[in-house]
Protein backbone atom coordinates (compact mmCIF):
# COMPACT_ATOMS: atom_id res chain seq x y z
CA UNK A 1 22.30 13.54 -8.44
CA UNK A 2 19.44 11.42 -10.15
CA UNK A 3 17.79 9.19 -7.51
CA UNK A 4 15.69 6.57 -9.07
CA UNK A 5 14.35 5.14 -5.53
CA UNK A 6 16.00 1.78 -5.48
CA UNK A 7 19.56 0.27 -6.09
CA UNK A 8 20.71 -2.79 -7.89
CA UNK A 9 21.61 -5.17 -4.95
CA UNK A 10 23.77 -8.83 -5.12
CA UNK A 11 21.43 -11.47 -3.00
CA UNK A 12 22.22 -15.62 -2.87
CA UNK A 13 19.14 -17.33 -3.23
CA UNK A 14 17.86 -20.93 -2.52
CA UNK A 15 14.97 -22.85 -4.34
CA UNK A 16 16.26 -26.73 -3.85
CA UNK A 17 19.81 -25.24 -4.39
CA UNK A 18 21.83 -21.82 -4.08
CA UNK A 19 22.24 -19.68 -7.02
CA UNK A 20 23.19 -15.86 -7.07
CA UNK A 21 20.89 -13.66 -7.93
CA UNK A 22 20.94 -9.59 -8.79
CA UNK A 23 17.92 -6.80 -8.99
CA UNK A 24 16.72 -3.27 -7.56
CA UNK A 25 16.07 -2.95 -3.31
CA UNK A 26 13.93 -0.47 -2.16
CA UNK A 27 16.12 2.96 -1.16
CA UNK A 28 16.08 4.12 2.15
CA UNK A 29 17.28 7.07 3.68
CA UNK A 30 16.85 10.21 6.43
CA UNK A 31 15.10 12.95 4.84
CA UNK A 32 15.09 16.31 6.46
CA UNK A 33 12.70 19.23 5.60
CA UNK A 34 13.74 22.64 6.74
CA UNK A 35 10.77 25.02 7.25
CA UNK A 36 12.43 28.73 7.23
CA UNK A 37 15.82 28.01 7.52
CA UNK A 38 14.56 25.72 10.98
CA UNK A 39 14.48 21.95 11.14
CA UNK A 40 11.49 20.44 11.40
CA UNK A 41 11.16 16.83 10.96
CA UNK A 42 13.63 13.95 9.95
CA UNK A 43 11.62 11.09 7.95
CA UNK A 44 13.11 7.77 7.07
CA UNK A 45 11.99 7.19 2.97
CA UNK A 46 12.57 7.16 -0.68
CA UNK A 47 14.90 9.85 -2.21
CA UNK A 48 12.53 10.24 -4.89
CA UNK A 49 9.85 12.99 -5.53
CA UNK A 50 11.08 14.94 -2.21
CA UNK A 51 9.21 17.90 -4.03
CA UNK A 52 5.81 15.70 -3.43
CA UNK A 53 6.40 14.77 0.04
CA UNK A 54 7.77 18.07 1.74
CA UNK A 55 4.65 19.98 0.34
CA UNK A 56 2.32 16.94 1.51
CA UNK A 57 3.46 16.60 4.48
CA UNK A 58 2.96 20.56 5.21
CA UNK A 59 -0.40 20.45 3.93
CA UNK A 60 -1.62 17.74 5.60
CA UNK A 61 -0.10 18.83 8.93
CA UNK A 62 -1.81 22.13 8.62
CA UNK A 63 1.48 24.15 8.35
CA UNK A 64 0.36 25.84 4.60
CA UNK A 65 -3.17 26.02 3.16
CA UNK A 66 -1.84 25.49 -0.68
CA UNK A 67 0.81 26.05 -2.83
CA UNK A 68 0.64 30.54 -2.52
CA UNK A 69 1.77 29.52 1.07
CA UNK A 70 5.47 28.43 -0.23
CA UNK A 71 7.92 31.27 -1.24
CA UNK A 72 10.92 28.27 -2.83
CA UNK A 73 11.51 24.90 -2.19
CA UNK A 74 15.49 23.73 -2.58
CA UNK A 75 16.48 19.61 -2.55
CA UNK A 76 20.05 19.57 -1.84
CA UNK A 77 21.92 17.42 -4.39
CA UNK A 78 22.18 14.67 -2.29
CA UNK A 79 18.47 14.38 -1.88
CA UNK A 80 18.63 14.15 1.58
CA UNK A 81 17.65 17.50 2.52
CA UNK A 82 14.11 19.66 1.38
CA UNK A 83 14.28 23.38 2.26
CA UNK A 84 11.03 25.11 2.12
CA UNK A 85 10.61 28.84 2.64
CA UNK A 86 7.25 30.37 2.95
CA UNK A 87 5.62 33.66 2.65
CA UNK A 88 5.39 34.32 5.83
CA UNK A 89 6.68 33.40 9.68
CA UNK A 90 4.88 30.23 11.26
CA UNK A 91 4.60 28.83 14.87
CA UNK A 92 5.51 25.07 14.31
CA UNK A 93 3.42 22.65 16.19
CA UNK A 94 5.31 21.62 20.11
CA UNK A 95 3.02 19.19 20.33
CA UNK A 96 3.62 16.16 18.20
CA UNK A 97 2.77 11.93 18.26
CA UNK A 98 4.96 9.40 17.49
CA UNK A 99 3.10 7.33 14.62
CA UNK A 100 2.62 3.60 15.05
CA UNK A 101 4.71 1.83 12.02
CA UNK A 102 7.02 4.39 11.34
CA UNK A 103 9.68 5.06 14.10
CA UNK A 104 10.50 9.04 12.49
CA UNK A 105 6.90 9.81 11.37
CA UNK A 106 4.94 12.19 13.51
CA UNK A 107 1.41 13.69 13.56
CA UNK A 108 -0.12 16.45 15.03
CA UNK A 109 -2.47 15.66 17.71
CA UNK A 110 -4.83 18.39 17.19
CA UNK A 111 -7.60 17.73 14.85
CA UNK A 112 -9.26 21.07 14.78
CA UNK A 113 -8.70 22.05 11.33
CA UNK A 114 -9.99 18.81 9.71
CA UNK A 115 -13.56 20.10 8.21
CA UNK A 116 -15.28 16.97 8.68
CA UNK A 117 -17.78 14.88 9.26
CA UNK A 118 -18.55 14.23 5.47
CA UNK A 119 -22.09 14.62 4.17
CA UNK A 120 -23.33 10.93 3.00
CA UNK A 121 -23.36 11.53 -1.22
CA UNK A 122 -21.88 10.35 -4.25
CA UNK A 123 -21.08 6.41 -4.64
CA UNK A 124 -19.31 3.97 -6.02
CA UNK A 125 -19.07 0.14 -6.36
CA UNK A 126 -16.99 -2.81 -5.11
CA UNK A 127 -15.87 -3.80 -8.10
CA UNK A 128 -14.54 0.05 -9.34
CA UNK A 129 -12.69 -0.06 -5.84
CA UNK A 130 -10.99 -3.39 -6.58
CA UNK A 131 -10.00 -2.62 -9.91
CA UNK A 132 -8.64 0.62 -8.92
CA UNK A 133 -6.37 -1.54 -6.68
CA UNK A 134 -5.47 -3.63 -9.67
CA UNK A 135 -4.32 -0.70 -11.27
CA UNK A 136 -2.50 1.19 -8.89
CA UNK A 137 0.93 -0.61 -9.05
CA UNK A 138 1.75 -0.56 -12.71
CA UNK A 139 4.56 -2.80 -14.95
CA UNK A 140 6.66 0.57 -14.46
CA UNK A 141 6.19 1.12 -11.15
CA UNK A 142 8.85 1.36 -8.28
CA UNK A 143 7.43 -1.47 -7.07
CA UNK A 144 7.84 -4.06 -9.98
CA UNK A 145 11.59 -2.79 -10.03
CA UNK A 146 12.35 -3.27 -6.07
CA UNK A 147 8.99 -4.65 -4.10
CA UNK A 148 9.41 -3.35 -0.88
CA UNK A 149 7.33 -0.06 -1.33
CA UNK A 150 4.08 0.92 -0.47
CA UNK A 151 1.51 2.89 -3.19
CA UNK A 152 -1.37 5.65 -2.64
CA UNK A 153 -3.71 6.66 -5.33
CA UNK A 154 -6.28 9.15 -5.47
CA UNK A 155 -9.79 7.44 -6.54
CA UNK A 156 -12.44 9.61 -8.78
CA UNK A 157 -15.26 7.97 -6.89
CA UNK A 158 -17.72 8.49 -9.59
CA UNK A 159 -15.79 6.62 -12.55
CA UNK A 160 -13.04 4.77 -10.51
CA UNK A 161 -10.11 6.41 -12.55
CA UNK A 162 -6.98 6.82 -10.87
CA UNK A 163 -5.89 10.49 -10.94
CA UNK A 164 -2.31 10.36 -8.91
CA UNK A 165 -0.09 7.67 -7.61
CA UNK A 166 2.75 7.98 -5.25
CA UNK A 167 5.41 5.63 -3.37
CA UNK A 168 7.65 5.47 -1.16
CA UNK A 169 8.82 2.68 1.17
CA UNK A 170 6.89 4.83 4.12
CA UNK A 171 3.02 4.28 3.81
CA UNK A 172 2.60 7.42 5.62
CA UNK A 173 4.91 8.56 3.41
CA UNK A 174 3.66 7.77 0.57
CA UNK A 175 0.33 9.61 1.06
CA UNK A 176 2.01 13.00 1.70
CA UNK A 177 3.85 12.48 -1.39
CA UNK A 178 -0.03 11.67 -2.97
CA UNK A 179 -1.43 15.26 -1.34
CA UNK A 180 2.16 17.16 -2.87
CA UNK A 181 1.50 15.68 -6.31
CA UNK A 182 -1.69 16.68 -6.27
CA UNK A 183 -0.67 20.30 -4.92
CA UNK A 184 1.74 20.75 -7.15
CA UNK A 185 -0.41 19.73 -10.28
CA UNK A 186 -3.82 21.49 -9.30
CA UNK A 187 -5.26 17.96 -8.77
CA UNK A 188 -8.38 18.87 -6.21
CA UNK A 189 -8.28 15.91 -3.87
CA UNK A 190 -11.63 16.91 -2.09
CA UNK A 191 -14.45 14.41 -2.17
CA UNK A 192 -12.35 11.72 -3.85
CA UNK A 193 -11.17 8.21 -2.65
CA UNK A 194 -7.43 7.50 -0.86
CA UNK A 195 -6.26 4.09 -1.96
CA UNK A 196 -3.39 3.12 -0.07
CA UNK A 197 -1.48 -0.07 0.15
CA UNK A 198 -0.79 -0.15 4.01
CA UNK A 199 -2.48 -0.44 7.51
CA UNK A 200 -4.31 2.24 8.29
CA UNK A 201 -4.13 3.76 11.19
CA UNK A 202 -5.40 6.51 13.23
CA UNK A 203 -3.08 8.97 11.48
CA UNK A 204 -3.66 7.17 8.09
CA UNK A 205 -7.18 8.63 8.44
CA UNK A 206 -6.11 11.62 9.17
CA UNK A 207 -4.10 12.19 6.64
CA UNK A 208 -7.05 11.26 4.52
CA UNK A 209 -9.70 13.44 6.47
CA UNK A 210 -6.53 16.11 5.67
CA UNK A 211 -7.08 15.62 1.57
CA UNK A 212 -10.65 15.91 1.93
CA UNK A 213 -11.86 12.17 1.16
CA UNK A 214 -14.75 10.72 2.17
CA UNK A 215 -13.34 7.40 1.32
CA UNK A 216 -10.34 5.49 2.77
CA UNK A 217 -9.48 2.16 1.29
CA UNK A 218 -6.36 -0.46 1.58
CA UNK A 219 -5.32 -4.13 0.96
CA UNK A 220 -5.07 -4.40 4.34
CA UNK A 221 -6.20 -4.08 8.01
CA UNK A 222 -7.39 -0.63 9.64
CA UNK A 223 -6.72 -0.49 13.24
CA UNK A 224 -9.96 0.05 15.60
CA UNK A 225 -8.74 3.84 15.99
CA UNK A 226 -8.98 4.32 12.74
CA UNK A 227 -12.51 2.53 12.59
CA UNK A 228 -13.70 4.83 15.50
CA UNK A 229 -12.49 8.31 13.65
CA UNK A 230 -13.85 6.77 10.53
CA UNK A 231 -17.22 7.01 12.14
CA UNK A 232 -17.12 9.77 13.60
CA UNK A 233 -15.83 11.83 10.50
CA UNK A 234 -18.41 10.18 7.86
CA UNK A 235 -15.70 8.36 6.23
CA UNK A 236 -16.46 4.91 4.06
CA UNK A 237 -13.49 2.66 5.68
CA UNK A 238 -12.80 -0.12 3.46
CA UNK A 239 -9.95 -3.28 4.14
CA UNK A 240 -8.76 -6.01 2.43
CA UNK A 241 -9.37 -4.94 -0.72
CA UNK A 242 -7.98 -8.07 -2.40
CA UNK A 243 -8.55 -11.02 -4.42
CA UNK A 244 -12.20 -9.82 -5.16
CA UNK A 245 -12.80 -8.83 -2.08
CA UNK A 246 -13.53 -6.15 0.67
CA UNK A 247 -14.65 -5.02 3.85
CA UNK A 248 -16.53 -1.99 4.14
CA UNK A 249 -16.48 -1.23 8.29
CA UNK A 250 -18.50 2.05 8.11
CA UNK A 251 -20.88 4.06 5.42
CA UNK A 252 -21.19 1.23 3.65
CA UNK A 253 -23.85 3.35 1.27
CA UNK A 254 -21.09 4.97 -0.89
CA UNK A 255 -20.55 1.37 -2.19
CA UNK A 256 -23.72 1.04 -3.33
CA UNK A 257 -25.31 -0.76 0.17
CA UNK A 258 -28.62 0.74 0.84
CA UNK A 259 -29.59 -0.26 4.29
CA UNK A 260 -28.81 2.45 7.16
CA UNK A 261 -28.45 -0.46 9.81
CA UNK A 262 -24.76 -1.12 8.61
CA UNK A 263 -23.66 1.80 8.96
């Protein structure tokens, strides 16, 4: 079964008078990944690149340590359903959070085995950040087929290419999915940027401190968790990254502001 991550849906639309209307909707179902023949987590997301997200979401929970970690990884033909088998036996995590946003998506609480904070080097601009964001949903992107899907790129800080890009109609989602592409293709993720198209949250961050980037950026709002871990960690927070614009609520000196009283 090919799953292409949206299906072509019949709508009525009105403008000044009805018409009928067809395109692609965002696809949304329960994914389930298996860790040792055991079930470990039901997500609600995209049936597409289920390779990308079962590995992410491993690695960033601090369940495997790379790719040597994983033994095989089976989709079943439906797509609904990621078994991954790994080298060895593993205690999962009891102790889990409901995320805010996303009613199936859960985080650990501890944050032990985040190395963090990050040391204050290497920099960027505003501009490279924004047009990074220009760039991140292309012409042949899930999103100009359906809408309805949220993006995460990996940022070389230094030159402001994009490395990786990864959606799903999840934005925590789609971040795993970011960290398994990057796993799976030997794409270090370590002291570059996260772009991501959604709030971020306290987990958001996490996820972020997870890949090893010192800078966390979206179109949108972070949530004063997220600020408070961002300081704490020595991450550069940036929001509304939009229209030629964005805010930069901590470490402001990796974009290029030299004055240690914004920090």
């Amino acid at each position: 079964m090919v799953n292409r991550g949206s299906e072509t849906t019949r709508w009525w639309e009105f403008h000044h008078d009805w018409k009928e209307g067809e395109g692609e909707v965002i696809e949304e179902i329960t994914l389930t990944i298996y860790v040792n023949g055991v079930e470990f987590i039901s997500i609600m997301g995209t049936p597409l690149n289920q390779d990308w997200l079962a590995v992410g979401f491993l690695k960033n929970e601090g369940i495997i340590s790379g790719l040597d970690d994983i033994s095989e990884l089976k989709i079943t033909p439906e797509g609904c359903c990621i078994d991954v088998w790994l080298e060895k036996d593993v205690q999962l995590p009891e102790k889990m959070v409901i995320t805010t946003g996303c009613g199936s998506g859960r985080t650990r609480e501890d944050q032990a085995d985040l190395d963090v904070p990050f040391e204050i080097v290497g920099s960027t601009t505003p501009q490279l950040v924004l047009n990074a964001f220009a760039n991140l949903q292309t012409k042949d992107s899930l999103y100009a087929r359906s809408r309805g899907v949220h993006a995460a790129g990996l940022l070389d800080i230094g030159s402001g290419k994009i490395l990786q890009v990864a959606e799903d109609v999840g934005r925590h989602n789609a971040i795993d999915k970011l960290q398994g592409a990057c796993l799976l293709e030997n794409i270090p993720t370590r002291g570059r940027g996260l772009l991501t198209t959604g709030r971020i949250s306290s987990e958001m961050l996490r996820k972020g401190a997870a890949m090893g980037c010192p800078l966390v950026a979206s179109r949108t709002s972070p949530t004063t968790a997220a600020i408070e871990l961002a300081r704490e960690w020595g991450i550069t927070l940036v929001g509304y990254a939009r229209h030629g614009k964005l805010r930069v609520y901590c470490y402001p000196e990796r974009l290029a502001w030299n004055t240690d009283e914004a920090k």
